[in-house]
N, C-alpha and C. Protein backbone atom coordinates (compact mmCIF):
# COMPACT_ATOMS: atom_id res chain seq x y z
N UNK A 1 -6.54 -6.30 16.04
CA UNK A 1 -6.03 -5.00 16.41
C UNK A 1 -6.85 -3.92 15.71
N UNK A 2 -7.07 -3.26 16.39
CA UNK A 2 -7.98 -2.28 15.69
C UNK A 2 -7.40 -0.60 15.28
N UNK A 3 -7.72 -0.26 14.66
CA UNK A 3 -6.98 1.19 14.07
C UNK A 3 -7.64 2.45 14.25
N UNK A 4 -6.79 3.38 15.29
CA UNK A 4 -7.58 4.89 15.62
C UNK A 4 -7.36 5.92 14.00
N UNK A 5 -7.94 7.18 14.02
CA UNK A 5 -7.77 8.10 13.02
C UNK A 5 -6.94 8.95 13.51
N UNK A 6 -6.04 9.01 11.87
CA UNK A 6 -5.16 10.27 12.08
C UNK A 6 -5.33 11.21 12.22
N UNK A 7 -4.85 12.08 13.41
CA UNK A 7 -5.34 13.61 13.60
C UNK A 7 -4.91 14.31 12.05
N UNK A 8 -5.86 14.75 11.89
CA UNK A 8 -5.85 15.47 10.17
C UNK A 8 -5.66 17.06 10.56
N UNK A 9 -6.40 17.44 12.02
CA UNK A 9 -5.78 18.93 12.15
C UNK A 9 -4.45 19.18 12.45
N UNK A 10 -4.07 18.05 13.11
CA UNK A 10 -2.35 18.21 13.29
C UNK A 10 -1.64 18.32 12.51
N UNK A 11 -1.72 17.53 11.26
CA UNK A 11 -1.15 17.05 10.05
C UNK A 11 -1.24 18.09 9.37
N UNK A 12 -2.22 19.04 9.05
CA UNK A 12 -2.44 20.29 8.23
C UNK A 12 -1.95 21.09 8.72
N UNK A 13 -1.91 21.67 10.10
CA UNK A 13 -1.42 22.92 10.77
C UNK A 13 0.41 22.55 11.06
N UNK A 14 0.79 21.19 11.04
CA UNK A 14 2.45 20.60 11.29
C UNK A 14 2.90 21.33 9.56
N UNK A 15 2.17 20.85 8.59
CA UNK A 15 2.50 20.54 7.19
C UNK A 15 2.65 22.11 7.10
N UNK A 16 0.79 23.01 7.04
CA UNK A 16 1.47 24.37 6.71
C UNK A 16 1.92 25.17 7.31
N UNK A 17 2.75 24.88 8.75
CA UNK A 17 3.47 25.62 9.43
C UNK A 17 4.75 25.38 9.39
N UNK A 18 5.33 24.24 8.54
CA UNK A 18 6.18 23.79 7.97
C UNK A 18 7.31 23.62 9.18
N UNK A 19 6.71 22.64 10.15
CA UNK A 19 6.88 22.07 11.14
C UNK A 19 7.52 20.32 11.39
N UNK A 20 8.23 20.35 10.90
CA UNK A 20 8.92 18.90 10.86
C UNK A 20 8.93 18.22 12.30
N UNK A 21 9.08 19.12 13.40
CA UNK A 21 9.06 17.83 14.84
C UNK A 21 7.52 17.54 14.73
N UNK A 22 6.85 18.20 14.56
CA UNK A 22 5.26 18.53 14.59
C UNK A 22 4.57 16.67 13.47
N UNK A 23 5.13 16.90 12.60
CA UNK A 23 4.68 16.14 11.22
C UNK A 23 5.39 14.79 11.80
N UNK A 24 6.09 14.79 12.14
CA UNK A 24 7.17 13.69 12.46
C UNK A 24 6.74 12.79 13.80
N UNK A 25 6.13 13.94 15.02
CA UNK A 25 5.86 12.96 15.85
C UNK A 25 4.52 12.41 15.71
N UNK A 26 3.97 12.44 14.49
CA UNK A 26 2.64 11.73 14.36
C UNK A 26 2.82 10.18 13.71
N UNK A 27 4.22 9.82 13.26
CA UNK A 27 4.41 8.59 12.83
C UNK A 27 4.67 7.80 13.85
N UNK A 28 4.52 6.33 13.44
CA UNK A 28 5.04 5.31 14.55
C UNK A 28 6.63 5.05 14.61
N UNK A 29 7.13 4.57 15.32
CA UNK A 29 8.69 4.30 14.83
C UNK A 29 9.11 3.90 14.23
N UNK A 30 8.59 2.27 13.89
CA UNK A 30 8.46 1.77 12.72
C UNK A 30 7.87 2.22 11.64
N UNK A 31 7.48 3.30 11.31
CA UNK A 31 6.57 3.69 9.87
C UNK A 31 7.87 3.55 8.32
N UNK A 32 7.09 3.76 7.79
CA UNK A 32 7.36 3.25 6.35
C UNK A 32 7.06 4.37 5.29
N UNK A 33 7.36 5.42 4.59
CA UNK A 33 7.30 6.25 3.85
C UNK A 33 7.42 5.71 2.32
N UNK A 34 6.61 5.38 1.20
CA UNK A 34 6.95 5.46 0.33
C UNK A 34 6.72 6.40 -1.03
N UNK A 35 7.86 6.84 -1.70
CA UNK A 35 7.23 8.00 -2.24
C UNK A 35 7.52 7.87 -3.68
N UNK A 36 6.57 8.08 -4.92
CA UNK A 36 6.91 8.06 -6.03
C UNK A 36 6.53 9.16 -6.85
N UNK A 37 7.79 9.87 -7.87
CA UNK A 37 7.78 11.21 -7.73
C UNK A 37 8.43 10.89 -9.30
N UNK A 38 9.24 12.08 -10.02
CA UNK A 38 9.73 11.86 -11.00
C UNK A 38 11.34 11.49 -11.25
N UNK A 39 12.16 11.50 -9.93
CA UNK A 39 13.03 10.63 -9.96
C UNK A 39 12.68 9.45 -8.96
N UNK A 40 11.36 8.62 -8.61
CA UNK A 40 11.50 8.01 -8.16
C UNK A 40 10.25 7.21 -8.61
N UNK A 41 10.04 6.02 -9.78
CA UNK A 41 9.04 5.96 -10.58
C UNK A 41 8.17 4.93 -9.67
N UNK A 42 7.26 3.62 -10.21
CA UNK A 42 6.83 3.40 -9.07
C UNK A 42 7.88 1.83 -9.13
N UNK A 43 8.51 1.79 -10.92
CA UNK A 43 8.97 0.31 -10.65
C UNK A 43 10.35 0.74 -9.54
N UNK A 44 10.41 2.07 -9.00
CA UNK A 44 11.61 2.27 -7.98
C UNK A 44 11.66 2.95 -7.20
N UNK A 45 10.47 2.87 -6.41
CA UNK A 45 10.24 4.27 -5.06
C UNK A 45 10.85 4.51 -4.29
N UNK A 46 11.25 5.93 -3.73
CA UNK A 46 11.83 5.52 -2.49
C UNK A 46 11.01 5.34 -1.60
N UNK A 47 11.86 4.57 -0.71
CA UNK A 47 11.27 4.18 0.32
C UNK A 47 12.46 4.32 1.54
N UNK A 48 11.17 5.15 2.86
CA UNK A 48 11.98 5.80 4.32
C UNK A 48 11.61 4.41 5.37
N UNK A 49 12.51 4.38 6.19
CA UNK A 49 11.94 3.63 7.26
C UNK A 49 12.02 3.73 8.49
N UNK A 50 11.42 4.24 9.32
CA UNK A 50 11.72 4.48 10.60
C UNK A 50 11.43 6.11 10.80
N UNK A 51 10.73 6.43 12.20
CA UNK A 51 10.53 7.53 12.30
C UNK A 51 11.75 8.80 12.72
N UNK A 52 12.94 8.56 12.94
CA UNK A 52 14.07 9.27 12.29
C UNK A 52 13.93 10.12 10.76
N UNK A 53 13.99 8.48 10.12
CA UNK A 53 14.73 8.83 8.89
C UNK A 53 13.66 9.70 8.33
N UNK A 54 12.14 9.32 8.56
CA UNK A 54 10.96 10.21 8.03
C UNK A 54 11.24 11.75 8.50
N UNK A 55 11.78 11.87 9.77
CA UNK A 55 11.97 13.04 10.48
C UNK A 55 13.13 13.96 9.48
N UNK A 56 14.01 13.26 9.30
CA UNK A 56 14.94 14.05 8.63
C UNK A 56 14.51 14.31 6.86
N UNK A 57 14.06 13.55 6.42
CA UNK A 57 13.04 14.14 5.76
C UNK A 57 12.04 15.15 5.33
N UNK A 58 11.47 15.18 6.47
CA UNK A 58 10.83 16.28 6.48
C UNK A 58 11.56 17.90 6.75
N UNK A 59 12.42 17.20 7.97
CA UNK A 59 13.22 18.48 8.16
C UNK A 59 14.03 19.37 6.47
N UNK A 60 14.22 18.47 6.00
CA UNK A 60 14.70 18.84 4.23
C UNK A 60 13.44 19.43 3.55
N UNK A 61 12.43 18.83 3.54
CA UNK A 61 11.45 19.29 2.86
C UNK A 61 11.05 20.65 3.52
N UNK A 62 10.66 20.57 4.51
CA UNK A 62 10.07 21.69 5.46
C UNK A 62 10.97 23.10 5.48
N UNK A 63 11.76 22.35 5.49
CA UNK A 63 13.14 23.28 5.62
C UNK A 63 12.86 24.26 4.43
N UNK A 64 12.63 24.17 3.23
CA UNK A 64 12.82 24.63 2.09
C UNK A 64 11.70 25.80 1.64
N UNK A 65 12.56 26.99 0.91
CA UNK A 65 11.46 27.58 0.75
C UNK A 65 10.46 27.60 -0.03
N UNK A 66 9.39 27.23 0.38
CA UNK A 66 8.21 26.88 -0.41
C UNK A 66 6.83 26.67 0.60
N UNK A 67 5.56 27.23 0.11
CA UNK A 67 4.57 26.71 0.87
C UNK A 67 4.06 25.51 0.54
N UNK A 68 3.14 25.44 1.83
CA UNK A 68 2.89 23.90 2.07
C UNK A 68 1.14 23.47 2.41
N UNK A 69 0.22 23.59 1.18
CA UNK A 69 -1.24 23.95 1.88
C UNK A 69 -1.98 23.01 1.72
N UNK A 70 -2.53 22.25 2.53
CA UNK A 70 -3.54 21.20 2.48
C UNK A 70 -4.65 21.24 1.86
N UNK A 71 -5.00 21.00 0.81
CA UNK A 71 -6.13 21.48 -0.44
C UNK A 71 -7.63 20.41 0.45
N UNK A 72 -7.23 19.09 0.74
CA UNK A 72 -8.22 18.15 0.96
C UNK A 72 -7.96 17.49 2.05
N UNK A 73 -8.66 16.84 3.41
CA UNK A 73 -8.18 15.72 3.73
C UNK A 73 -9.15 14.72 4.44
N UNK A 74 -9.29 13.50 4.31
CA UNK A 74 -10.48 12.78 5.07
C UNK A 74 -9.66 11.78 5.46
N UNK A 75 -10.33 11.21 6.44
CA UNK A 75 -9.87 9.86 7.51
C UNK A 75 -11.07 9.20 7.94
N UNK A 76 -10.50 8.32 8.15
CA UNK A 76 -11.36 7.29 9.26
C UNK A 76 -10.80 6.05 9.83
N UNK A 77 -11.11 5.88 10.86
CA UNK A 77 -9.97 4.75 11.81
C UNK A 77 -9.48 3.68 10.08
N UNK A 78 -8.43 3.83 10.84
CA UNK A 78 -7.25 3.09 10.12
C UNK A 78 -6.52 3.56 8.47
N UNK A 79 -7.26 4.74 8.10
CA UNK A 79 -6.79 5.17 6.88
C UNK A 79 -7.01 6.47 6.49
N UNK A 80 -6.22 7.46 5.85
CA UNK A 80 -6.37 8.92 5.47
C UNK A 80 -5.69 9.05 4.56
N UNK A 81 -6.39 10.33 3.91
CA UNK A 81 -5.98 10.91 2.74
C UNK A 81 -5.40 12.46 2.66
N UNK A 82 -4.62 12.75 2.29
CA UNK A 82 -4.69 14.63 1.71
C UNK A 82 -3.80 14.67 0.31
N UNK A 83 -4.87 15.82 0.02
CA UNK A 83 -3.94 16.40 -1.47
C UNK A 83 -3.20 18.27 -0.70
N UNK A 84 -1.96 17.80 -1.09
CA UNK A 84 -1.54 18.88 -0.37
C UNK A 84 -0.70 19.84 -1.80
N UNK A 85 -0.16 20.91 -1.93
CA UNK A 85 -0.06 21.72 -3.05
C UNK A 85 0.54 22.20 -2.56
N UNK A 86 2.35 22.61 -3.49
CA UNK A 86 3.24 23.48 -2.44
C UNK A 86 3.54 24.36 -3.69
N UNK A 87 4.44 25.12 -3.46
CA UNK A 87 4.92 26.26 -3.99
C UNK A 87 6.12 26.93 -3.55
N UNK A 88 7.44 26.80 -4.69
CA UNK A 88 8.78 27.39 -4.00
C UNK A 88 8.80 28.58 -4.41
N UNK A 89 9.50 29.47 -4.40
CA UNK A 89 9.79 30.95 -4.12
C UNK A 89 9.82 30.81 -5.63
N UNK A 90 10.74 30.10 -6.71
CA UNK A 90 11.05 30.33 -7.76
C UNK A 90 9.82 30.13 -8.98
N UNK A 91 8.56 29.86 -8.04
CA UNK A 91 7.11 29.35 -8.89
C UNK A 91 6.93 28.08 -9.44
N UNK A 92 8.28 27.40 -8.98
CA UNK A 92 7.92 25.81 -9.45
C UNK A 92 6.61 25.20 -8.78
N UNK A 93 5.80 24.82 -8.96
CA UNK A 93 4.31 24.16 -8.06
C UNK A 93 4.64 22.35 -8.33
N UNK A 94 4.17 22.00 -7.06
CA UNK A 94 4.20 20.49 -6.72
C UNK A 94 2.90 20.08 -5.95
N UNK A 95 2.16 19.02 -6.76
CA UNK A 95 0.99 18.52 -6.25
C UNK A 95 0.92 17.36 -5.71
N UNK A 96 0.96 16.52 -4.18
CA UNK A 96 1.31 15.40 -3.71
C UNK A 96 0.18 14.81 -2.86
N UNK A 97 -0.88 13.85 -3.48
CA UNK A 97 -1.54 13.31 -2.98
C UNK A 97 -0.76 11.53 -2.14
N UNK A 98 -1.44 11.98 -0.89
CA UNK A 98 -0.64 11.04 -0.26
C UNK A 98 -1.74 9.99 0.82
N UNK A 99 -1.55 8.79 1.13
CA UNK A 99 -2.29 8.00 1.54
C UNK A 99 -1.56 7.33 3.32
N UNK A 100 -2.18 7.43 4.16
CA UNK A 100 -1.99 7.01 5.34
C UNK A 100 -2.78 5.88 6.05
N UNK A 101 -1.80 4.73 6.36
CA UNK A 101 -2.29 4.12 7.26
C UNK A 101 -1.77 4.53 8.48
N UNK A 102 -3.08 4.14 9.93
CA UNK A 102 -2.67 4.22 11.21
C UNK A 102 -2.72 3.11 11.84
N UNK A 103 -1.95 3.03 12.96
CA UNK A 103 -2.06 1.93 14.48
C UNK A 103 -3.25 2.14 15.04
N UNK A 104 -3.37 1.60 16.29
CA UNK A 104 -4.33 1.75 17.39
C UNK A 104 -3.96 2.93 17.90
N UNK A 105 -2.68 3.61 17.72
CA UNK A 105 -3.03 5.12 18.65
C UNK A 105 -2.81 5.99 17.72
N UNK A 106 -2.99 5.94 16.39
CA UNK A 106 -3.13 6.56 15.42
C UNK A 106 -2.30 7.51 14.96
N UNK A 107 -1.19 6.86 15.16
CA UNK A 107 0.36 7.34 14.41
C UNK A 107 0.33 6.57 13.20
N UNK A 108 0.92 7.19 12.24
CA UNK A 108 1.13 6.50 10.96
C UNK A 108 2.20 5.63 10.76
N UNK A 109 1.45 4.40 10.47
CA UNK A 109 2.33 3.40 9.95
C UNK A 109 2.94 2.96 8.80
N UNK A 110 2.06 3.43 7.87
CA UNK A 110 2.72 3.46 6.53
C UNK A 110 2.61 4.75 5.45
N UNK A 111 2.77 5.53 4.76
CA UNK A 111 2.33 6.64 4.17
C UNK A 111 3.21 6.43 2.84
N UNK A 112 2.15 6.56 1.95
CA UNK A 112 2.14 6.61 0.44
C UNK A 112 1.56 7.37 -0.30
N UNK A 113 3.00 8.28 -0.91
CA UNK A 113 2.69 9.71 -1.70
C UNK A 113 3.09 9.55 -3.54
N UNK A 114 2.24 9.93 -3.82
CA UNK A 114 3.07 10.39 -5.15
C UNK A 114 2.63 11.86 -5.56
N UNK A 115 3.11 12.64 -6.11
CA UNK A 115 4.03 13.45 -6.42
C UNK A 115 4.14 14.26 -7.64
N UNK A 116 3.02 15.24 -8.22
CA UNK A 116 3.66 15.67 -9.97
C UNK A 116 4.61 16.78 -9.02
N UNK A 117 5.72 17.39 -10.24
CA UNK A 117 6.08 18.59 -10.31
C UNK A 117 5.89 19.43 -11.57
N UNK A 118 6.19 20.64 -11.50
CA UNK A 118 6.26 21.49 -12.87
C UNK A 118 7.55 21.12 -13.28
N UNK A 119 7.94 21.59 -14.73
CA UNK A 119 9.14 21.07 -14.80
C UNK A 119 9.62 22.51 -14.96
């Protein structure tokens, strides 16, 4: 089976337009979110499953006020990267480099983030 690339302009313009149907319909149904952050270490990540639950997800994240700017991102069939950098109203900053695998039609199948925050 062979693996297409993730649209990376979609993913940047979904992310900083803070677009959750947008971000959401680029996963597969089956995809797999795992994320390790500072309540979620790596011996206990969470982990999303299914392109719902990723959806509602995002809709929380997206939802929130804070920007959302894609600092980096590269791909190539079957795998991608971005470091993305947000910012809430209250100046807390969050830096989340995150890792993507794709299918053959290059929806994401698995995506693995971790996560600093300010404290």
């Amino acid at each position: 089976m062979t693996s297409a690339t993730l649209d990376l302009t979609a993913l940047r313009t979904a992310l900083e337009g803070r677009d959750a149907a947008a971000v959401t319909a680029l996963y597969d149904d089956a995809a797999e979110l795992i994320s390790i952050r500072r309540d979620a270490p790596p011996g206990a990540p969470r982990v999303i499953r299914g392109r719902d639950a990723i959806g509602a997800h995002f809709a929380d994240v997206l939802g929130r006020d804070a920007t959302h700017i894609v600092e980096r991102s590269v791909g190539v069939p079957g795998t991608a990267a971005i470091v993305e950098a947000c910012r809430y109203a209250d100046g807390t900053q969050v830096l989340c480099m995150a890792t993507f695998d794709t299918n053959a039609d290059g929806r994401i199948i698995r995506h693995l983030e971790v996560s600093a925050w300010d404290d």
